[in-house]
N, C-alpha and C. Protein backbone atom coordinates (compact mmCIF):
# COMPACT_ATOMS: atom_id res chain seq x y z
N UNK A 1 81.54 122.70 154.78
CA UNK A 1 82.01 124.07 154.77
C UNK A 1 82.64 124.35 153.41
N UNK A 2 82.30 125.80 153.02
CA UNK A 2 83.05 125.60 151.65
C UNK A 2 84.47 125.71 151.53
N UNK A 3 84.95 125.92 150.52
CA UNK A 3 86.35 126.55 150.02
C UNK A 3 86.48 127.48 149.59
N UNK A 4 87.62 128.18 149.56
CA UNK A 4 87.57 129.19 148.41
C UNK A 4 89.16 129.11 148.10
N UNK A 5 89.52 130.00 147.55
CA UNK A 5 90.53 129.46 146.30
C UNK A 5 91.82 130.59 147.09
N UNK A 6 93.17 130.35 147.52
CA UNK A 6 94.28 130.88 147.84
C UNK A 6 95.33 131.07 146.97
N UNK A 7 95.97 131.90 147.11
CA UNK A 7 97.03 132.35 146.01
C UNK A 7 98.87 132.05 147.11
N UNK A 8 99.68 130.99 146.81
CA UNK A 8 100.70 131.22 147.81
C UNK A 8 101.52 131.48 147.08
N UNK A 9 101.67 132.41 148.65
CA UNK A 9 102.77 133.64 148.83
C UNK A 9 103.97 132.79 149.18
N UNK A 10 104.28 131.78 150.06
CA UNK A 10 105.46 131.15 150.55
C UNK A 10 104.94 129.97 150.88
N UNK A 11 105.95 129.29 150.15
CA UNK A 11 106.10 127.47 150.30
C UNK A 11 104.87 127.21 151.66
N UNK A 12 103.77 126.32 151.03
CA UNK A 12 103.08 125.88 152.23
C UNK A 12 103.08 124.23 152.23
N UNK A 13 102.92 123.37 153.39
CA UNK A 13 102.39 122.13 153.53
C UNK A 13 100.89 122.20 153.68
N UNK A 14 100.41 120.84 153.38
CA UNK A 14 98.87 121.35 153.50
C UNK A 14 98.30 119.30 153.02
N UNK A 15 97.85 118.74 154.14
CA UNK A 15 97.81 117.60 153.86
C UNK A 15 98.47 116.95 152.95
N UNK A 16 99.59 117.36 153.78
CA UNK A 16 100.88 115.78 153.47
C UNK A 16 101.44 116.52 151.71
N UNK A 17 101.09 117.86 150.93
CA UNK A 17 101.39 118.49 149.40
C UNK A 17 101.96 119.40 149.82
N UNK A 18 103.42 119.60 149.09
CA UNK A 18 103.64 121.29 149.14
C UNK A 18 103.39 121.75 147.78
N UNK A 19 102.84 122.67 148.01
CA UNK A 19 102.54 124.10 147.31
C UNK A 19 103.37 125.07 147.47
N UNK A 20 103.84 125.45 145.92
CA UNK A 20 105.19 126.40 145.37
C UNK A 20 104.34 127.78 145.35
N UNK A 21 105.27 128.56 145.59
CA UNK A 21 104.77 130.09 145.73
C UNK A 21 104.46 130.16 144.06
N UNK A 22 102.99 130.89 144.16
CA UNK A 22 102.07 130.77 143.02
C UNK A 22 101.26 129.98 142.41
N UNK A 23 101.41 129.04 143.68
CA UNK A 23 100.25 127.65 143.01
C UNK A 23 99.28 128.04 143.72
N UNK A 24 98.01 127.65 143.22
CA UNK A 24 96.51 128.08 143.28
C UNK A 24 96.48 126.35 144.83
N UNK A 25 95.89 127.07 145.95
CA UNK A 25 95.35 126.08 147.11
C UNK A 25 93.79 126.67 147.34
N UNK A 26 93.39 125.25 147.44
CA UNK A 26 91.54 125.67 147.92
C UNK A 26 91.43 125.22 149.50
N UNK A 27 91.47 125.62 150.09
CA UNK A 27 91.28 125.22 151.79
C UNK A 27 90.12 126.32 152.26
N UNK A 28 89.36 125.50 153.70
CA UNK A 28 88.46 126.03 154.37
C UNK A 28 89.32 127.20 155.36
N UNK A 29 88.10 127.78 155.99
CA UNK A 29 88.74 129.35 156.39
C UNK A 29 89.23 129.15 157.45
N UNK A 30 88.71 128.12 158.59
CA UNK A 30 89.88 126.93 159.36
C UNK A 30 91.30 126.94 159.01
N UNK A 31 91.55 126.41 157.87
CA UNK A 31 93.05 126.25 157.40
C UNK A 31 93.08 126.94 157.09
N UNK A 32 92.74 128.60 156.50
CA UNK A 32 93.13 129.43 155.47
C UNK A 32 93.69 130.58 156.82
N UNK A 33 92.73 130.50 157.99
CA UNK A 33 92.93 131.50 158.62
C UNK A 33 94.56 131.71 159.39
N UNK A 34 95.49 131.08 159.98
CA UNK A 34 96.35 130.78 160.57
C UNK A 34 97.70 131.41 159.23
N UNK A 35 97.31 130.66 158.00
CA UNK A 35 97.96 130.86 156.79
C UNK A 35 97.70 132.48 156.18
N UNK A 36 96.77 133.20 155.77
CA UNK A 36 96.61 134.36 156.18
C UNK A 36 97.16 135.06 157.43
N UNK A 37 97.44 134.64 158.51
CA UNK A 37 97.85 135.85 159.80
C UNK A 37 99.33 135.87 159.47
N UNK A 38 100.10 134.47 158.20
CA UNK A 38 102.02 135.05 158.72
C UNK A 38 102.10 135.32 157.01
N UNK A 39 100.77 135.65 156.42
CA UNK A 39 100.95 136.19 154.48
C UNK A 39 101.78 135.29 153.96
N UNK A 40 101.57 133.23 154.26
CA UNK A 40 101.63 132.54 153.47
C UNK A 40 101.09 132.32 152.28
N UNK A 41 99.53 132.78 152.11
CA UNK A 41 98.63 133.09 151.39
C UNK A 41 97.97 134.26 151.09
N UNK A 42 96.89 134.21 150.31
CA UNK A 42 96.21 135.73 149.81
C UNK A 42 95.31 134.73 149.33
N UNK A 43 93.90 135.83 149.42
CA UNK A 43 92.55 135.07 148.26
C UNK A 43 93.19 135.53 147.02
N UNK A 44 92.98 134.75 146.21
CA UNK A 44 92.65 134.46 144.79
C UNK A 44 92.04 135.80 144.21
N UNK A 45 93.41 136.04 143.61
CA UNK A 45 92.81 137.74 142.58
C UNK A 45 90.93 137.21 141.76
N UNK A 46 90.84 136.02 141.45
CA UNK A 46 89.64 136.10 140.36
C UNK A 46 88.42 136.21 141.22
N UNK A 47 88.62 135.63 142.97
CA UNK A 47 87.37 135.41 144.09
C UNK A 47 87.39 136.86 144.88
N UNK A 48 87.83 137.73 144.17
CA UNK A 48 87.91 139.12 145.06
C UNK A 48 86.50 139.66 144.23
N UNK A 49 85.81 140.09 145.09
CA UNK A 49 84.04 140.82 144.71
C UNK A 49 84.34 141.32 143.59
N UNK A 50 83.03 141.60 142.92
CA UNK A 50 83.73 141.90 141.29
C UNK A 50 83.63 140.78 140.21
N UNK A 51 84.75 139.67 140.57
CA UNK A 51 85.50 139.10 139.83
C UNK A 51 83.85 138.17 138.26
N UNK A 52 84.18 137.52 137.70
CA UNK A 52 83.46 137.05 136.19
C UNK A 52 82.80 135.62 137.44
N UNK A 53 81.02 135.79 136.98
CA UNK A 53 80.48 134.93 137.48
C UNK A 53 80.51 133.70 136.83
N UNK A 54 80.13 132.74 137.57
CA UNK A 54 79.92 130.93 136.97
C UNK A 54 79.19 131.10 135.76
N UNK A 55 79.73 130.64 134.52
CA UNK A 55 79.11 130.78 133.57
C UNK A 55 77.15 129.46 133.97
N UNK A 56 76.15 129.61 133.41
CA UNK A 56 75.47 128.82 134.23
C UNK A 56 74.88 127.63 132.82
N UNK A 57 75.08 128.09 130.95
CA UNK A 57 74.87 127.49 130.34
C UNK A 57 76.07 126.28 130.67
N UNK A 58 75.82 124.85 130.63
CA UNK A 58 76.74 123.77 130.49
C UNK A 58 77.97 123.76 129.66
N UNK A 59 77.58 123.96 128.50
CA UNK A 59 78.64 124.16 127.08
C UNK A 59 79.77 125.02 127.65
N UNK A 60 78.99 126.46 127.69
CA UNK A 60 79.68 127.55 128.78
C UNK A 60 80.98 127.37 129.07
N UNK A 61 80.40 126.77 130.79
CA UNK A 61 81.19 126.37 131.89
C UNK A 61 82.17 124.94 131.06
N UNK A 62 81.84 123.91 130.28
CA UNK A 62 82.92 123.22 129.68
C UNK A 62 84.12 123.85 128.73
N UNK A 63 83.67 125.00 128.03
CA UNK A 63 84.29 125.59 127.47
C UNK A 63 85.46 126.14 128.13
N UNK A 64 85.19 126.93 129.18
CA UNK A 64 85.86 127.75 130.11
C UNK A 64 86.65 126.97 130.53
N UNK A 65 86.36 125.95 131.37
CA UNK A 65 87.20 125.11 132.25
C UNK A 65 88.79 124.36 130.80
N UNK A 66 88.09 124.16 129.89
CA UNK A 66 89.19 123.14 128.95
C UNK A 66 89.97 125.17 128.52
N UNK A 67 89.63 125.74 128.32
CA UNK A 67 90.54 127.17 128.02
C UNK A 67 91.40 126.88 129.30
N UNK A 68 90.84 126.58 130.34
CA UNK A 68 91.85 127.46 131.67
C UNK A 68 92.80 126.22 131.86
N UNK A 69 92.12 124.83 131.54
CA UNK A 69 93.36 123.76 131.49
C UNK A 69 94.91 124.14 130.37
N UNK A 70 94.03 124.88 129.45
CA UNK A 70 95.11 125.35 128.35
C UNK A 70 96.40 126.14 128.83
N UNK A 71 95.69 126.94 129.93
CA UNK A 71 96.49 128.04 130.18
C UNK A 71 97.18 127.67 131.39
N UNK A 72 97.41 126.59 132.32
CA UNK A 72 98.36 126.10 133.04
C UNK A 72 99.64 125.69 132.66
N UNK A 73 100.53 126.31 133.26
CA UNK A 73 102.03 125.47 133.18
C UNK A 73 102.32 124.10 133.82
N UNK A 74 102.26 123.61 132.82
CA UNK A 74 103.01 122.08 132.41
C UNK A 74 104.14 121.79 133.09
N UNK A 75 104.41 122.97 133.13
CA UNK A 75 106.33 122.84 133.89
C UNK A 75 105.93 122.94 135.88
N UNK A 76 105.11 123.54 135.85
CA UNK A 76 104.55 123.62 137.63
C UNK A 76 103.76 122.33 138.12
N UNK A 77 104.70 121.51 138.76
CA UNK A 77 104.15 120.21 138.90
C UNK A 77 103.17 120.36 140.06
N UNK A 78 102.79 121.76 140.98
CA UNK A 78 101.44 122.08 141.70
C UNK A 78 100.64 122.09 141.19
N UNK A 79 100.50 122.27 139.94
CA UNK A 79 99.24 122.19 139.06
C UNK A 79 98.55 121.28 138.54
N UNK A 80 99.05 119.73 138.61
CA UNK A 80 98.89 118.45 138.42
C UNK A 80 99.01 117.56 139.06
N UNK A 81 97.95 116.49 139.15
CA UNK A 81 98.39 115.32 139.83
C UNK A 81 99.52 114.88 139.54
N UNK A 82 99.85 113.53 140.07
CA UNK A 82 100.79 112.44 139.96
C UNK A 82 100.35 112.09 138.48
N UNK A 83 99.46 111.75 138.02
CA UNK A 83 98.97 111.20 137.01
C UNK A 83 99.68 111.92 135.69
N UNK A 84 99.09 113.44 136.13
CA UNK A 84 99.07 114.45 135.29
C UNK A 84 98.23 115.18 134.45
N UNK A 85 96.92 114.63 135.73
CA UNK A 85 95.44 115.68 135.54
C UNK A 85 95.88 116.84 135.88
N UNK A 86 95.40 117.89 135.68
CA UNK A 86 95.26 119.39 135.84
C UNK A 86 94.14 119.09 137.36
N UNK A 87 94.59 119.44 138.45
CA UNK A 87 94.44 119.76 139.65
C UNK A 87 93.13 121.02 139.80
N UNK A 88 91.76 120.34 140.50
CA UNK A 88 90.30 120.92 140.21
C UNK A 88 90.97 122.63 140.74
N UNK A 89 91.52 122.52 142.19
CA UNK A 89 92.00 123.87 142.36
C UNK A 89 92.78 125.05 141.67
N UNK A 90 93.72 124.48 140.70
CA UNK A 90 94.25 125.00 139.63
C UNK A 90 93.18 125.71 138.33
N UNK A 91 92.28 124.52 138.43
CA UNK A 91 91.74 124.93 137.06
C UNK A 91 90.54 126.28 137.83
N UNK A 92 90.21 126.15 138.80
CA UNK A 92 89.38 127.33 139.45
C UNK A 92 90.08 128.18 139.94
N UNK A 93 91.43 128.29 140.31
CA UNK A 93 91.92 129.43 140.34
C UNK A 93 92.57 130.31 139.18
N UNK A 94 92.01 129.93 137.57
CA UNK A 94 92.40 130.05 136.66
C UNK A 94 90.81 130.88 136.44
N UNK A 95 89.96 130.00 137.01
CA UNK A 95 88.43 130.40 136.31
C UNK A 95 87.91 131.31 137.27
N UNK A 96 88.28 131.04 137.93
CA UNK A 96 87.56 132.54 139.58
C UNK A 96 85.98 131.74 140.03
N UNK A 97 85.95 130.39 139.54
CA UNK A 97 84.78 129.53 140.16
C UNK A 97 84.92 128.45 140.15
N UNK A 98 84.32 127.71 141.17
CA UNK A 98 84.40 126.09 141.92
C UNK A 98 84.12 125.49 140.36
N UNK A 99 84.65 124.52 140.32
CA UNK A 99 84.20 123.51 139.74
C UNK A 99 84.38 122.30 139.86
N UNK A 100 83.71 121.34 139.56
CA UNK A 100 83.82 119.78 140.60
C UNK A 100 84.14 118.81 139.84
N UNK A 101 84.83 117.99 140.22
CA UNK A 101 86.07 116.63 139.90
C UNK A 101 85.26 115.99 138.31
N UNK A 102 84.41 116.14 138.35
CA UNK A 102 83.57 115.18 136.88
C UNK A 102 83.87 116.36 135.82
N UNK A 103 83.40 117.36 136.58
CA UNK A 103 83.78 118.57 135.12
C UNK A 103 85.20 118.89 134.73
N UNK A 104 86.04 118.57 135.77
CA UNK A 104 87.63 118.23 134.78
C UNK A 104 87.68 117.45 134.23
N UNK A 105 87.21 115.60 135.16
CA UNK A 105 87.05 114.56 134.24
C UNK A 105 86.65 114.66 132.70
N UNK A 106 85.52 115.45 132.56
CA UNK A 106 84.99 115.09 131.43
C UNK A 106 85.68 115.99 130.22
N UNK A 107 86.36 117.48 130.92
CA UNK A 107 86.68 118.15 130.02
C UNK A 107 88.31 117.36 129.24
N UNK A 108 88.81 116.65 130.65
CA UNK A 108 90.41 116.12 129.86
C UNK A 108 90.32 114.78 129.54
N UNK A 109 89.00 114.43 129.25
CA UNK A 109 88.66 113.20 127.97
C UNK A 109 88.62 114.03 127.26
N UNK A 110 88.19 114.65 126.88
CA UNK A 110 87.81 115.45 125.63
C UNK A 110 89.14 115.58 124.72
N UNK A 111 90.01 116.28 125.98
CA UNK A 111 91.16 116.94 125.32
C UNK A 111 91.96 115.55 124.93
N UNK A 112 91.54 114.66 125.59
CA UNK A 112 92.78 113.62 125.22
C UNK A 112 92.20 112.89 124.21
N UNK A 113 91.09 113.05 123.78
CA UNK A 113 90.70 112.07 122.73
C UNK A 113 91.41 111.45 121.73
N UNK A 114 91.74 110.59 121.21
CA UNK A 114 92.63 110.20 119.90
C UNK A 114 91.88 110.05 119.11
């Protein structure tokens, strides 16, 4: 089932993570629905009809994704693992499209290169 990308409105739990009001959550419409009926959540201003499609050239979509890692706060520890990867849901609720665990991988080698 897919995901799509949530915007919280008020402190949520959500397998064993809390999520700070304004951190980007990707959950199925299962979990999204219950969270929607008390306006813990909202869809994602960028997944509202309309919004800028998946870029579909490769370069593109790498480009995009390392911009939207740029543009996360560092200081919002929802936005990062433990590690201190930039979190796939973060970086798509930045981009207004899915993107999958290798295409962060590959974009924050890049960035970390020495």
């Amino acid at each position: 089932m897919a995901k799509k990308i949530y915007t919280v409105l008020n402190p949520v739990e959500h397998d064993q993570e809390h999520f700070k009001v304004g951190s980007p959550i990707s959950l199925e419409d299962k979990d999204a629905t219950p969270l929607l009926a008390v306006k813990a959540i909202e869809l994602a201003v960028t997944q509202i009809p309309g919004a800028a499609a998946a870029p579909t050239d490769p370069a593109e979509r790498l480009a995009a994704i390392k911009e939207a890692i740029g543009s996360l706060d560092k200081g919002n520890a929802a936005l990062w693992t433990g590690t201190g990867m930039p979190k796939v849901p973060a970086i798509a609720a930045v981009t207004g499209w899915d993107i999958t665990q290798p295409e962060r991988d590959a974009v924050w080698a890049e960035i970390n290169k020495v």
